[in-house]
PDB file of N, CA and C in Angstrom:
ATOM      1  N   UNK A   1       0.834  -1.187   0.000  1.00  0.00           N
ATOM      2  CA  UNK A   1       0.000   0.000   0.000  1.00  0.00           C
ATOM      3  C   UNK A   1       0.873   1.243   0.000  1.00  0.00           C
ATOM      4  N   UNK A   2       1.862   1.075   0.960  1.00  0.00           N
ATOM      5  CA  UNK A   2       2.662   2.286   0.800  1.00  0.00           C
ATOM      6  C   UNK A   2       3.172   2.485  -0.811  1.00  0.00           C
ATOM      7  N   UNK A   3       3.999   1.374  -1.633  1.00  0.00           N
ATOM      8  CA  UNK A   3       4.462   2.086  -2.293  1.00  0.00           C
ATOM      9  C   UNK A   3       3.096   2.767  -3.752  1.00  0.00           C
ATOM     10  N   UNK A   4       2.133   2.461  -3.366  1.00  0.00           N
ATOM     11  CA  UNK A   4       0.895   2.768  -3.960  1.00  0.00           C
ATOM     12  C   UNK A   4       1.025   4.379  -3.757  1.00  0.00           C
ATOM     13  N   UNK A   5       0.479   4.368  -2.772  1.00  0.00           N
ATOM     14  CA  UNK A   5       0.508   5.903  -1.759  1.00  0.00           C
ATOM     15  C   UNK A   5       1.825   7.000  -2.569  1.00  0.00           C
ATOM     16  N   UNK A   6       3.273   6.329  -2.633  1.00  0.00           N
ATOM     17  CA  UNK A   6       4.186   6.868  -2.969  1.00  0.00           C
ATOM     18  C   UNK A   6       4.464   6.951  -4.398  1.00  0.00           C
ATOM     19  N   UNK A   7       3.561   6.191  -5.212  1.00  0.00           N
ATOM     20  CA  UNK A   7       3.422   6.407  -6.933  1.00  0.00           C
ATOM     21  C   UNK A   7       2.731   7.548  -7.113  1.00  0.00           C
ATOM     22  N   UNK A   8       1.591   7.405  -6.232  1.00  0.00           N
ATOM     23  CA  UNK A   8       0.290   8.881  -6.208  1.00  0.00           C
ATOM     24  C   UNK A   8       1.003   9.820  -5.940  1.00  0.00           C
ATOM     25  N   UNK A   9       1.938  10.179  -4.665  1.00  0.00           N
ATOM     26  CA  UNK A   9       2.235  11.289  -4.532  1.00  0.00           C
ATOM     27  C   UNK A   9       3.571  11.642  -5.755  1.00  0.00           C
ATOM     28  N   UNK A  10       3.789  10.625  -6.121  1.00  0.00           N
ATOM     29  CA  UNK A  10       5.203  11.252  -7.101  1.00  0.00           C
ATOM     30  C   UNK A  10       4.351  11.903  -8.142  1.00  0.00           C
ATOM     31  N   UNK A  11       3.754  11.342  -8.659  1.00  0.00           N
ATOM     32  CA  UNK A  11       2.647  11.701 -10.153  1.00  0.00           C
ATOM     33  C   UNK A  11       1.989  12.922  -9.733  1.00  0.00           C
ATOM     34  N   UNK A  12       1.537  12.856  -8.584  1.00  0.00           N
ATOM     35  CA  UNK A  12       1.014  14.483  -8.006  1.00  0.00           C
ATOM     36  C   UNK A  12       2.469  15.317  -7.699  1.00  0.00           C
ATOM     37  N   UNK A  13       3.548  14.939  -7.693  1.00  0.00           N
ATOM     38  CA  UNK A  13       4.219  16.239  -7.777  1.00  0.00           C
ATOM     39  C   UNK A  13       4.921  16.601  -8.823  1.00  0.00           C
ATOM     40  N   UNK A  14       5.265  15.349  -9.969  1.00  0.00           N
ATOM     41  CA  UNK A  14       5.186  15.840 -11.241  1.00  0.00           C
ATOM     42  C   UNK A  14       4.664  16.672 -12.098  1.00  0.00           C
ATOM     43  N   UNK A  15       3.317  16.495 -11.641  1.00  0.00           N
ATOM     44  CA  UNK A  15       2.002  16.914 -12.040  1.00  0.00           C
ATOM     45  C   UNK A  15       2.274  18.537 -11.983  1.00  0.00           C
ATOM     46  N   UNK A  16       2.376  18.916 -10.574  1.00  0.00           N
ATOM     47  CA  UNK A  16       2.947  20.181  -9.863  1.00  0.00           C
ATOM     48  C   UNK A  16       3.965  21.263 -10.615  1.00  0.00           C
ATOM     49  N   UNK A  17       5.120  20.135 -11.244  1.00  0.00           N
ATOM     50  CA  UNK A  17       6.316  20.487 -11.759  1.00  0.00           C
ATOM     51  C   UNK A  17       5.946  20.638 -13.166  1.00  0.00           C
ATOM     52  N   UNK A  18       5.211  20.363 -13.757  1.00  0.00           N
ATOM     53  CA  UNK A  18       4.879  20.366 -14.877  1.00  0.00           C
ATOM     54  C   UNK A  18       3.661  21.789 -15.134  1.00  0.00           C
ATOM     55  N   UNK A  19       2.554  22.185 -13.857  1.00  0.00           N
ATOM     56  CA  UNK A  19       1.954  23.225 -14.097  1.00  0.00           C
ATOM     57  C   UNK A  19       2.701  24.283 -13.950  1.00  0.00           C
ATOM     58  N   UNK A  20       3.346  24.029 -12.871  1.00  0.00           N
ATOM     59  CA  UNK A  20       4.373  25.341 -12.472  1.00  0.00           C
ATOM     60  C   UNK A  20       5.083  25.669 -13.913  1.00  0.00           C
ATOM     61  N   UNK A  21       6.086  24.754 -14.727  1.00  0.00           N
ATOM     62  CA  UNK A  21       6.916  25.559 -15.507  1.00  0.00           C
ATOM     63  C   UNK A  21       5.946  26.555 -16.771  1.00  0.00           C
ATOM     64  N   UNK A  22       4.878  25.566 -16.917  1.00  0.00           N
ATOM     65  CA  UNK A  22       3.778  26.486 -17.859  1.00  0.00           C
ATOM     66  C   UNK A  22       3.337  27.652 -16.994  1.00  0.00           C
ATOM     67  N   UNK A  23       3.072  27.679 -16.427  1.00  0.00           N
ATOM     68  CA  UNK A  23       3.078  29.300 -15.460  1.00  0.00           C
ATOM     69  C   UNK A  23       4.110  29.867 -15.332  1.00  0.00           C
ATOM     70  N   UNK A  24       4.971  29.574 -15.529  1.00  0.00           N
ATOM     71  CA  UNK A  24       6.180  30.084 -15.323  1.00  0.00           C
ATOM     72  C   UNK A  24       6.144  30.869 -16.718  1.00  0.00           C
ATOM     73  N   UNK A  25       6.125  29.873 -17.765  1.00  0.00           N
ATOM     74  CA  UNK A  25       6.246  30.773 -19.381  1.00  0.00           C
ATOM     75  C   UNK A  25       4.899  31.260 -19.330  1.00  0.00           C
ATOM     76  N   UNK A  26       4.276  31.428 -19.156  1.00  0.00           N
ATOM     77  CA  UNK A  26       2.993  31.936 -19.203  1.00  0.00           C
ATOM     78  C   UNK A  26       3.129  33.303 -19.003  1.00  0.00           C
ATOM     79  N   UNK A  27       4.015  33.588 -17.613  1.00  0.00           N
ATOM     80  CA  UNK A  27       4.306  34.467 -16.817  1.00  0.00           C
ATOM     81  C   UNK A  27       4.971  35.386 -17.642  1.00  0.00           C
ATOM     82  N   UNK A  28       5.768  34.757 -18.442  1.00  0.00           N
ATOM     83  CA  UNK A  28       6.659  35.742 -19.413  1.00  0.00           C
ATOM     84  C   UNK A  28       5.795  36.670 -20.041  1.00  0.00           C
ATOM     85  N   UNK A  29       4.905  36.388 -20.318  1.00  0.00           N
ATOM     86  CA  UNK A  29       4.237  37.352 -21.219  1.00  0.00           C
ATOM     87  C   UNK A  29       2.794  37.934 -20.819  1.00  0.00           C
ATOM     88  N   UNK A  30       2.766  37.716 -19.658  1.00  0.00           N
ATOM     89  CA  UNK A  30       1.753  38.854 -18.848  1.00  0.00           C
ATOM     90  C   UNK A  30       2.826  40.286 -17.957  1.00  0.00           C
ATOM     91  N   UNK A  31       2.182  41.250 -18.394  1.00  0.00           N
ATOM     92  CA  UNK A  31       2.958  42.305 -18.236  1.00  0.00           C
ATOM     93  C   UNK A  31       2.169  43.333 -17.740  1.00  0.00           C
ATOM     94  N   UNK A  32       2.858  43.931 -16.464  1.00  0.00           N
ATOM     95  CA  UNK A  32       2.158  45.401 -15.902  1.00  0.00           C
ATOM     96  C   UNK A  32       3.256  46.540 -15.998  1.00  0.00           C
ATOM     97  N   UNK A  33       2.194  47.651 -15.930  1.00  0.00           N
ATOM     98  CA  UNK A  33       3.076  49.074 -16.222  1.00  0.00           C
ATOM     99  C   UNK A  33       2.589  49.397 -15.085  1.00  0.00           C
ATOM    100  N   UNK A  34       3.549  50.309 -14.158  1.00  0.00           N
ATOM    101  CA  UNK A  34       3.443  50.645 -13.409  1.00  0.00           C
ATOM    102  C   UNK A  34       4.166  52.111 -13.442  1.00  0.00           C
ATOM    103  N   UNK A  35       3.276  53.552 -12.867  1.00  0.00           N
ATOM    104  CA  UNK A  35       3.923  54.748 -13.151  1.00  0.00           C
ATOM    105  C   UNK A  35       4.494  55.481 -12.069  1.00  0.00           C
ATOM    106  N   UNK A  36       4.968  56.773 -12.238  1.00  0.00           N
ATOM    107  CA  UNK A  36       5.434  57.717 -11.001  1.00  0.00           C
ATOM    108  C   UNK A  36       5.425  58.817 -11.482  1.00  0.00           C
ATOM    109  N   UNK A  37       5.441  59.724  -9.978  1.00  0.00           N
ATOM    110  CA  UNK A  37       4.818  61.123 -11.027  1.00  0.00           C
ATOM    111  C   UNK A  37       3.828  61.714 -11.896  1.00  0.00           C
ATOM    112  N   UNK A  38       2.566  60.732 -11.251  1.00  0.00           N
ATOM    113  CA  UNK A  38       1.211  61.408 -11.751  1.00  0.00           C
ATOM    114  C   UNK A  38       1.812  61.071 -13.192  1.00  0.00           C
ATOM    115  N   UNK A  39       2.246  59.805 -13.526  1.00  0.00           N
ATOM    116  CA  UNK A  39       2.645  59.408 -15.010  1.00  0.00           C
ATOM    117  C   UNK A  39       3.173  59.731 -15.956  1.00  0.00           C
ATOM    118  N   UNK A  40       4.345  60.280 -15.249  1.00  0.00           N
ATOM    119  CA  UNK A  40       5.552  60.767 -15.744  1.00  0.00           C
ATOM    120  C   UNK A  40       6.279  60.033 -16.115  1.00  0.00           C
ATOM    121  N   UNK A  41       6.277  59.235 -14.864  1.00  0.00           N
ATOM    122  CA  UNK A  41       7.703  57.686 -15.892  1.00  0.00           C
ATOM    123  C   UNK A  41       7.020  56.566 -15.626  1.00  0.00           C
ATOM    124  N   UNK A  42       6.756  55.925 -16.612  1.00  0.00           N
ATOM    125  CA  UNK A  42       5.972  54.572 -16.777  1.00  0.00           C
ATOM    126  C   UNK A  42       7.054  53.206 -16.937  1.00  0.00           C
ATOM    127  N   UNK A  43       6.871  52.802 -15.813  1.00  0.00           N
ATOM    128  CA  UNK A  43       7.264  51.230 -16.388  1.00  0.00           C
ATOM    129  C   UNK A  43       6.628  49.673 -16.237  1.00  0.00           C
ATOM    130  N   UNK A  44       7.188  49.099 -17.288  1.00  0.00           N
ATOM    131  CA  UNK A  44       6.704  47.724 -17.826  1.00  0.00           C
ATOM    132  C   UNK A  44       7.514  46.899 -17.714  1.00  0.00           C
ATOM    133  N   UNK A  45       7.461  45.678 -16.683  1.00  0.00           N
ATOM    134  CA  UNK A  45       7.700  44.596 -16.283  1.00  0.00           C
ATOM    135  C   UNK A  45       6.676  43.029 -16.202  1.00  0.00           C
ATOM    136  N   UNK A  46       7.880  42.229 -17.090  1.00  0.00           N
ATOM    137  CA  UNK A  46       6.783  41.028 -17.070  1.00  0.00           C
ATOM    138  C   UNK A  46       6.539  40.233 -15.835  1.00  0.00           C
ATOM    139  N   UNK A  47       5.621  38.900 -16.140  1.00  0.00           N
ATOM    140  CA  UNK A  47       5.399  38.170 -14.643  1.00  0.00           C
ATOM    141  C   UNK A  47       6.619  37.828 -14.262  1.00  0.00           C
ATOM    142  N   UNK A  48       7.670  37.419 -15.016  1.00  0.00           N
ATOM    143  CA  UNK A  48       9.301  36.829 -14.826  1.00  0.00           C
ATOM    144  C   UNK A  48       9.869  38.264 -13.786  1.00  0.00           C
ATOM    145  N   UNK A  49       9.519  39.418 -13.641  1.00  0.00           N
ATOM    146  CA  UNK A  49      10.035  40.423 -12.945  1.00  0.00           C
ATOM    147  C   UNK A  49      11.258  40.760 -14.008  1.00  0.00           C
ATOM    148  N   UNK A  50      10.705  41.196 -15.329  1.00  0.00           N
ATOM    149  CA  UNK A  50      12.010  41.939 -16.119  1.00  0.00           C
ATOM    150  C   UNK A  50      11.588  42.665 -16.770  1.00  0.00           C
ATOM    151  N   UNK A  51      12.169  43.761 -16.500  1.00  0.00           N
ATOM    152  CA  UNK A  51      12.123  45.103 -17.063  1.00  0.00           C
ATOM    153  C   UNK A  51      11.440  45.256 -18.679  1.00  0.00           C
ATOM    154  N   UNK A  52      10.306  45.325 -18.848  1.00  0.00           N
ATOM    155  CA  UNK A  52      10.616  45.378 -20.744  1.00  0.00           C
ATOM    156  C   UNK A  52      10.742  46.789 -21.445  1.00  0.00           C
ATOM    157  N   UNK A  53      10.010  47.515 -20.884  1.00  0.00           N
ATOM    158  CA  UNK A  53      10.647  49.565 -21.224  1.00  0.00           C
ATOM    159  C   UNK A  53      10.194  50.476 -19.781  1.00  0.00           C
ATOM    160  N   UNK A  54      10.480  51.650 -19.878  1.00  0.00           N
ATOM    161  CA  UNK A  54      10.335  52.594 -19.540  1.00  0.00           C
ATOM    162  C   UNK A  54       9.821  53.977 -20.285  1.00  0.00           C
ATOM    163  N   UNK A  55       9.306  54.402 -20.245  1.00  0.00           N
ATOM    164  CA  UNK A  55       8.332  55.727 -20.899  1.00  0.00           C
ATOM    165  C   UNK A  55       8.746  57.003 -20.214  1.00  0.00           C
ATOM    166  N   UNK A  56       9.743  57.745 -20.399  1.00  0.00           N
ATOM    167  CA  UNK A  56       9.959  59.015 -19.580  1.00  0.00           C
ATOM    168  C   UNK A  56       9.131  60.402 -20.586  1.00  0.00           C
ATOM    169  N   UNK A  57       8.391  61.345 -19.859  1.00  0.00           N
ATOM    170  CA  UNK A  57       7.500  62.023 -20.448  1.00  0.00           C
ATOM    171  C   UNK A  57       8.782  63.080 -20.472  1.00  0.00           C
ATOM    172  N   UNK A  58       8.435  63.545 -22.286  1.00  0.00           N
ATOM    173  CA  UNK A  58       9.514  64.486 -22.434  1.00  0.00           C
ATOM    174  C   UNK A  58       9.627  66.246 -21.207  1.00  0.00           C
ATOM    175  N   UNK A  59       8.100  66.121 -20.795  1.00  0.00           N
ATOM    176  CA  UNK A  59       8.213  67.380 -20.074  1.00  0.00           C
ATOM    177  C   UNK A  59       9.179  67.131 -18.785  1.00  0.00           C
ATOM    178  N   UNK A  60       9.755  66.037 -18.037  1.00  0.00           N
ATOM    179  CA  UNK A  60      10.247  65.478 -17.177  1.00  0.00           C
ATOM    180  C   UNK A  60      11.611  65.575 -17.952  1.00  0.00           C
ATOM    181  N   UNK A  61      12.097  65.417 -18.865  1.00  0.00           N
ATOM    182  CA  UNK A  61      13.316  65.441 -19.235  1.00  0.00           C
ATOM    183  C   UNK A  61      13.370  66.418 -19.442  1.00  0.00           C
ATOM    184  N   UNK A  62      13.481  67.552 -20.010  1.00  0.00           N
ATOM    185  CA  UNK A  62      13.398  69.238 -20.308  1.00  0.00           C
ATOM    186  C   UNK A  62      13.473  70.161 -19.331  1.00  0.00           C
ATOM    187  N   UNK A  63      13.268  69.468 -17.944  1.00  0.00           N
ATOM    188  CA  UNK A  63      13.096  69.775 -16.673  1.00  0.00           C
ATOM    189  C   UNK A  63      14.778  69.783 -15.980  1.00  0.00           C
ATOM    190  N   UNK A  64      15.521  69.248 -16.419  1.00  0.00           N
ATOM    191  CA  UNK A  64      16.843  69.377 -16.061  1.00  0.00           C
ATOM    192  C   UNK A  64      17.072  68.562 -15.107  1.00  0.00           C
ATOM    193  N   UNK A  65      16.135  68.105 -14.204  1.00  0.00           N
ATOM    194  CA  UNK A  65      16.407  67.519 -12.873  1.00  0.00           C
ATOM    195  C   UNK A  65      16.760  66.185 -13.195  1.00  0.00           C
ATOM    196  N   UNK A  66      18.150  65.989 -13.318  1.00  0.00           N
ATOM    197  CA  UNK A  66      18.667  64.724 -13.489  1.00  0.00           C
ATOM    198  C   UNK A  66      17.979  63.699 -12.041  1.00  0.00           C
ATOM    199  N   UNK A  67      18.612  64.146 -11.132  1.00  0.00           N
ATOM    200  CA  UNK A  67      18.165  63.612  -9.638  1.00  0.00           C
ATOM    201  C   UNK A  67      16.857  63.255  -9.538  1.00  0.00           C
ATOM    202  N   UNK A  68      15.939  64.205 -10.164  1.00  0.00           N
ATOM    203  CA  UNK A  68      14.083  64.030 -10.103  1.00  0.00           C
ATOM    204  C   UNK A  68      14.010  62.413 -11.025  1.00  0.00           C
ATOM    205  N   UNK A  69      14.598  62.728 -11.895  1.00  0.00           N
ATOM    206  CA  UNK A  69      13.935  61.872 -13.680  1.00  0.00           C
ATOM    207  C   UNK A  69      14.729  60.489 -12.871  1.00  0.00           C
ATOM    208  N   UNK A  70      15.943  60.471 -12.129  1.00  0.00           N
ATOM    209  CA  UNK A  70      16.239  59.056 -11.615  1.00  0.00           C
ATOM    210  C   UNK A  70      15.744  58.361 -10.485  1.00  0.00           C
ATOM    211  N   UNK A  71      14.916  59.340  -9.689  1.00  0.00           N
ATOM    212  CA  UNK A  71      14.076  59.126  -8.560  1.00  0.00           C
ATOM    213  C   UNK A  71      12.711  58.520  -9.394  1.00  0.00           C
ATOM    214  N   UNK A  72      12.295  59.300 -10.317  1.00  0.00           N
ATOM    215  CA  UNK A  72      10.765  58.566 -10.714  1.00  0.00           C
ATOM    216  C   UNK A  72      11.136  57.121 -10.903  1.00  0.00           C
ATOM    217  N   UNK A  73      12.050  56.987 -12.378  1.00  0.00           N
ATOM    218  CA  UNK A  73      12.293  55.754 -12.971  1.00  0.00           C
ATOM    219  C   UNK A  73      12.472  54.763 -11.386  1.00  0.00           C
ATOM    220  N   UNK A  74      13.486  54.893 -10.166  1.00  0.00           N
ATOM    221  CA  UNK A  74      13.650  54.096  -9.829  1.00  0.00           C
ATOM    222  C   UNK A  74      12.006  53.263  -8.800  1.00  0.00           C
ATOM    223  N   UNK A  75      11.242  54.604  -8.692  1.00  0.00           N
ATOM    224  CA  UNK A  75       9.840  54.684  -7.907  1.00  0.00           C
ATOM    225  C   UNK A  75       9.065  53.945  -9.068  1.00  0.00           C
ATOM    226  N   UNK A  76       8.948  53.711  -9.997  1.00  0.00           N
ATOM    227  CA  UNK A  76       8.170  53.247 -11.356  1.00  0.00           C
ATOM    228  C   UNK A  76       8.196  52.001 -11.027  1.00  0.00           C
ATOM    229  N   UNK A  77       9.726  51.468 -11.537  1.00  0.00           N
ATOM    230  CA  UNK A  77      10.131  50.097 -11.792  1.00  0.00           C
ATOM    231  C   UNK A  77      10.068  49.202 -10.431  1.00  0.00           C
ATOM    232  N   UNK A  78      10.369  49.886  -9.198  1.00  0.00           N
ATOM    233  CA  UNK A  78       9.797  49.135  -8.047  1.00  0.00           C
ATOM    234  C   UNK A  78       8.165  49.129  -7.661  1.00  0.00           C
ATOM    235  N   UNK A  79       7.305  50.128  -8.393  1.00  0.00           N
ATOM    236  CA  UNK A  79       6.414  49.010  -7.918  1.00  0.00           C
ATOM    237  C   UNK A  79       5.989  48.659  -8.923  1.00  0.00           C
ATOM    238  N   UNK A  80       6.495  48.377 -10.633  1.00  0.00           N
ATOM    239  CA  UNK A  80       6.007  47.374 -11.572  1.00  0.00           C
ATOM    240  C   UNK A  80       6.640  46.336 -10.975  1.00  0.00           C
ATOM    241  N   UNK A  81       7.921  46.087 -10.238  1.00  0.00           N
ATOM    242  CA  UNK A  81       8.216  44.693  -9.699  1.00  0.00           C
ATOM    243  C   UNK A  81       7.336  44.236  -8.983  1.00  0.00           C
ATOM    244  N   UNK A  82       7.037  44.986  -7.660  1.00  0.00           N
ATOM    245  CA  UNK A  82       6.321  44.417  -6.768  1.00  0.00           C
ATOM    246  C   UNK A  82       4.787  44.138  -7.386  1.00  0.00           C
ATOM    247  N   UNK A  83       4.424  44.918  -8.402  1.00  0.00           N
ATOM    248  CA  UNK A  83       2.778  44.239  -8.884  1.00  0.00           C
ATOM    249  C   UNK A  83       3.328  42.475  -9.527  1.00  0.00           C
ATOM    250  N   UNK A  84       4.334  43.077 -10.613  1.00  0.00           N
ATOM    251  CA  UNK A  84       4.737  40.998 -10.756  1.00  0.00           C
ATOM    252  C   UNK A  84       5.050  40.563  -9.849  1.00  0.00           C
ATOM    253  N   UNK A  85       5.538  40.652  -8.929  1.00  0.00           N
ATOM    254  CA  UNK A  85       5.624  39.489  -8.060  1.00  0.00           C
ATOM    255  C   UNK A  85       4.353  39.249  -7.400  1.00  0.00           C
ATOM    256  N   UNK A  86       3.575  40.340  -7.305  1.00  0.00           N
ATOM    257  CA  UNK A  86       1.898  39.752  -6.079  1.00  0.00           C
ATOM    258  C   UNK A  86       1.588  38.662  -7.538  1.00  0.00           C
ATOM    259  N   UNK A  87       1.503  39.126  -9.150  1.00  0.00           N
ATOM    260  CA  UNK A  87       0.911  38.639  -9.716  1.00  0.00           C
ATOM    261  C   UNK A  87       1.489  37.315  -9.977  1.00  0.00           C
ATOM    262  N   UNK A  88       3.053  36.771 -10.398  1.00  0.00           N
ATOM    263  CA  UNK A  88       3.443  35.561 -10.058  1.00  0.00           C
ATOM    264  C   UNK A  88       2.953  34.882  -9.042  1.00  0.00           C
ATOM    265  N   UNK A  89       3.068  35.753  -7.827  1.00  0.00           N
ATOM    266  CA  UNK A  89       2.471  34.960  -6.922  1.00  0.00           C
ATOM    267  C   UNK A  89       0.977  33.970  -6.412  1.00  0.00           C
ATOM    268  N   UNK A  90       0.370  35.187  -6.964  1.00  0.00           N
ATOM    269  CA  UNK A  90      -1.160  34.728  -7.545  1.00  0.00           C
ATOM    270  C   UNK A  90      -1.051  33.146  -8.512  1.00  0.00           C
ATOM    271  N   UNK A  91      -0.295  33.563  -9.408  1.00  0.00           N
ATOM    272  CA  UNK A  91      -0.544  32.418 -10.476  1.00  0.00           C
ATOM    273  C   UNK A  91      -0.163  31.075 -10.105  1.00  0.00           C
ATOM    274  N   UNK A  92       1.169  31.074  -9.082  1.00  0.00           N
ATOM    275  CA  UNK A  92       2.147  29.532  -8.693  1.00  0.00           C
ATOM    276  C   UNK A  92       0.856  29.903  -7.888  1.00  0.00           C
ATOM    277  N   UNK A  93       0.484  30.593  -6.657  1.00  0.00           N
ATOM    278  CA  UNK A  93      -0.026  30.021  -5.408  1.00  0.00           C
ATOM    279  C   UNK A  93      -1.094  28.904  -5.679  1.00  0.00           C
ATOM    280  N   UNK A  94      -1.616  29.085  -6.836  1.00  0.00           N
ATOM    281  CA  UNK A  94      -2.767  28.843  -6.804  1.00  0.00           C
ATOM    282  C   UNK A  94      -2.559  27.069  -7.166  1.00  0.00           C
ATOM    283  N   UNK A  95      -1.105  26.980  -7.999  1.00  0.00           N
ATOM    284  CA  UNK A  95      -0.632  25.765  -8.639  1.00  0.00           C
ATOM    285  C   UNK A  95      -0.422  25.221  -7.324  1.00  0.00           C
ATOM    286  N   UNK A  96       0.329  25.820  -6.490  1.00  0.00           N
ATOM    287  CA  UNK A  96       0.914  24.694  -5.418  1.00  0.00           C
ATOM    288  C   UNK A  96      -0.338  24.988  -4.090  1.00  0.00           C
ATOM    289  N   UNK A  97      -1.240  24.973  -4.133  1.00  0.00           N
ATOM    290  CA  UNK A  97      -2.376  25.651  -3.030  1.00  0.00           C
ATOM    291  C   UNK A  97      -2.488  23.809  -2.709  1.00  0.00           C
ATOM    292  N   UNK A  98      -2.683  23.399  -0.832  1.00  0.00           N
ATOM    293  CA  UNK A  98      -2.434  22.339  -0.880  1.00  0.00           C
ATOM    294  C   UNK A  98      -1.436  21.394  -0.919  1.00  0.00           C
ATOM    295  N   UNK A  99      -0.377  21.560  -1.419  1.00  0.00           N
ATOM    296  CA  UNK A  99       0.571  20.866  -1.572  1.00  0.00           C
ATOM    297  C   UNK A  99       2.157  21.535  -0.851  1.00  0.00           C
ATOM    298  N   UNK A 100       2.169  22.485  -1.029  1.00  0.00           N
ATOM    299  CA  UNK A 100       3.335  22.933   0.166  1.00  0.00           C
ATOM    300  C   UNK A 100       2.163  23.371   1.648  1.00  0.00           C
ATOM    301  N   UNK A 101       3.225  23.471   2.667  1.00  0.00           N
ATOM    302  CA  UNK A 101       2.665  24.383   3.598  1.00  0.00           C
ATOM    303  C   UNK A 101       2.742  24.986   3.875  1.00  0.00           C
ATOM    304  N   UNK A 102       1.842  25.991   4.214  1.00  0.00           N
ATOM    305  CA  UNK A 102       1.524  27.635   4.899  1.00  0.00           C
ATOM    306  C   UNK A 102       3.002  27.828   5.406  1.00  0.00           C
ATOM    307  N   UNK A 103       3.384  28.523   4.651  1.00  0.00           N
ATOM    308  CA  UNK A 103       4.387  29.311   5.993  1.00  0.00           C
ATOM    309  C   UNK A 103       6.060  29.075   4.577  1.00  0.00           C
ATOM    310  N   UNK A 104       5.748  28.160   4.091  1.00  0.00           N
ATOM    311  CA  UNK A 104       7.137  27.723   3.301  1.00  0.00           C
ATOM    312  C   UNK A 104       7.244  27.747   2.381  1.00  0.00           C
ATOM    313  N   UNK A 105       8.648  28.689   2.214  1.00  0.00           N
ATOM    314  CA  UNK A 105       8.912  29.611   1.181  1.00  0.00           C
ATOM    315  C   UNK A 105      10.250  28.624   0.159  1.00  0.00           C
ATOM    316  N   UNK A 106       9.216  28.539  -1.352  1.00  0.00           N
ATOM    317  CA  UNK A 106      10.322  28.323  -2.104  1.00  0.00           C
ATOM    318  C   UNK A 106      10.649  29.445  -2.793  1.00  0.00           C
ATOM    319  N   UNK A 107      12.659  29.400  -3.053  1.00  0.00           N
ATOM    320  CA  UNK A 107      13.293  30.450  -3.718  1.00  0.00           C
ATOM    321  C   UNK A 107      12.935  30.616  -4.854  1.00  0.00           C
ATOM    322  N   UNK A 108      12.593  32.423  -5.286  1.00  0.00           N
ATOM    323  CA  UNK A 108      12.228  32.396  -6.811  1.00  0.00           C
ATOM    324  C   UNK A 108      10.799  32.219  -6.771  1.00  0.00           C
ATOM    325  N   UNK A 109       9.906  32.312  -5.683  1.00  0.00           N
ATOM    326  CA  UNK A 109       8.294  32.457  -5.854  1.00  0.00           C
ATOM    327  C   UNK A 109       7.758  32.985  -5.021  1.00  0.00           C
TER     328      UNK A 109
END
């Protein structure tokens, strides 16, 4: 019986390993923009958490403020990261919901 028990659970975590990497590419190509500055500098990051552009509004560059225009971009792109990651997170949680436990953190999700 056990090694019954232990075929089921391998095939259920194959199973696991196999939704996850399709979410994973999946992930590649869901993408949020996230702005700063009343949408001054826009950025776009996929579910993978990588950069794909930035949008700086020319009135923000013309403005001289080197210091300002590197403060937005860096305020932009952190929270287009942090929306992919809630949204990665959303997508695996839902794959591994059940099967890890509360509290335990795998690297990279």
């Amino acid at each position: 019986m056990l090694k019954g028990g232990m075929q089921g659970m391998l095939k259920q975590i194959q199973k696991m390993q196999q939704d996850m990497e399709k979410a994973q590419n999946e992930l590649a190509n869901k993408v949020v923009t996230e702005e700063s500055g009343g949408g001054m500098v826009k950025a776009t990051v996929n579910g993978k958490k990588e950069l794909i552009s930035i949008a700086i509004d020319n009135e923000v560059l013309s403005s001289g403020d080197k210091e300002m225009v590197e403060d937005l971009i860096v305020a932009a792109v952190n929270k287009a990261l942090t929306t992919a990651g809630k949204m990665a997170e959303e997508e695996l949680g839902s794959i591994t919901k059940g099967m890890i436990p509360p509290g335990f953190n795998i690297p990279g999700f």
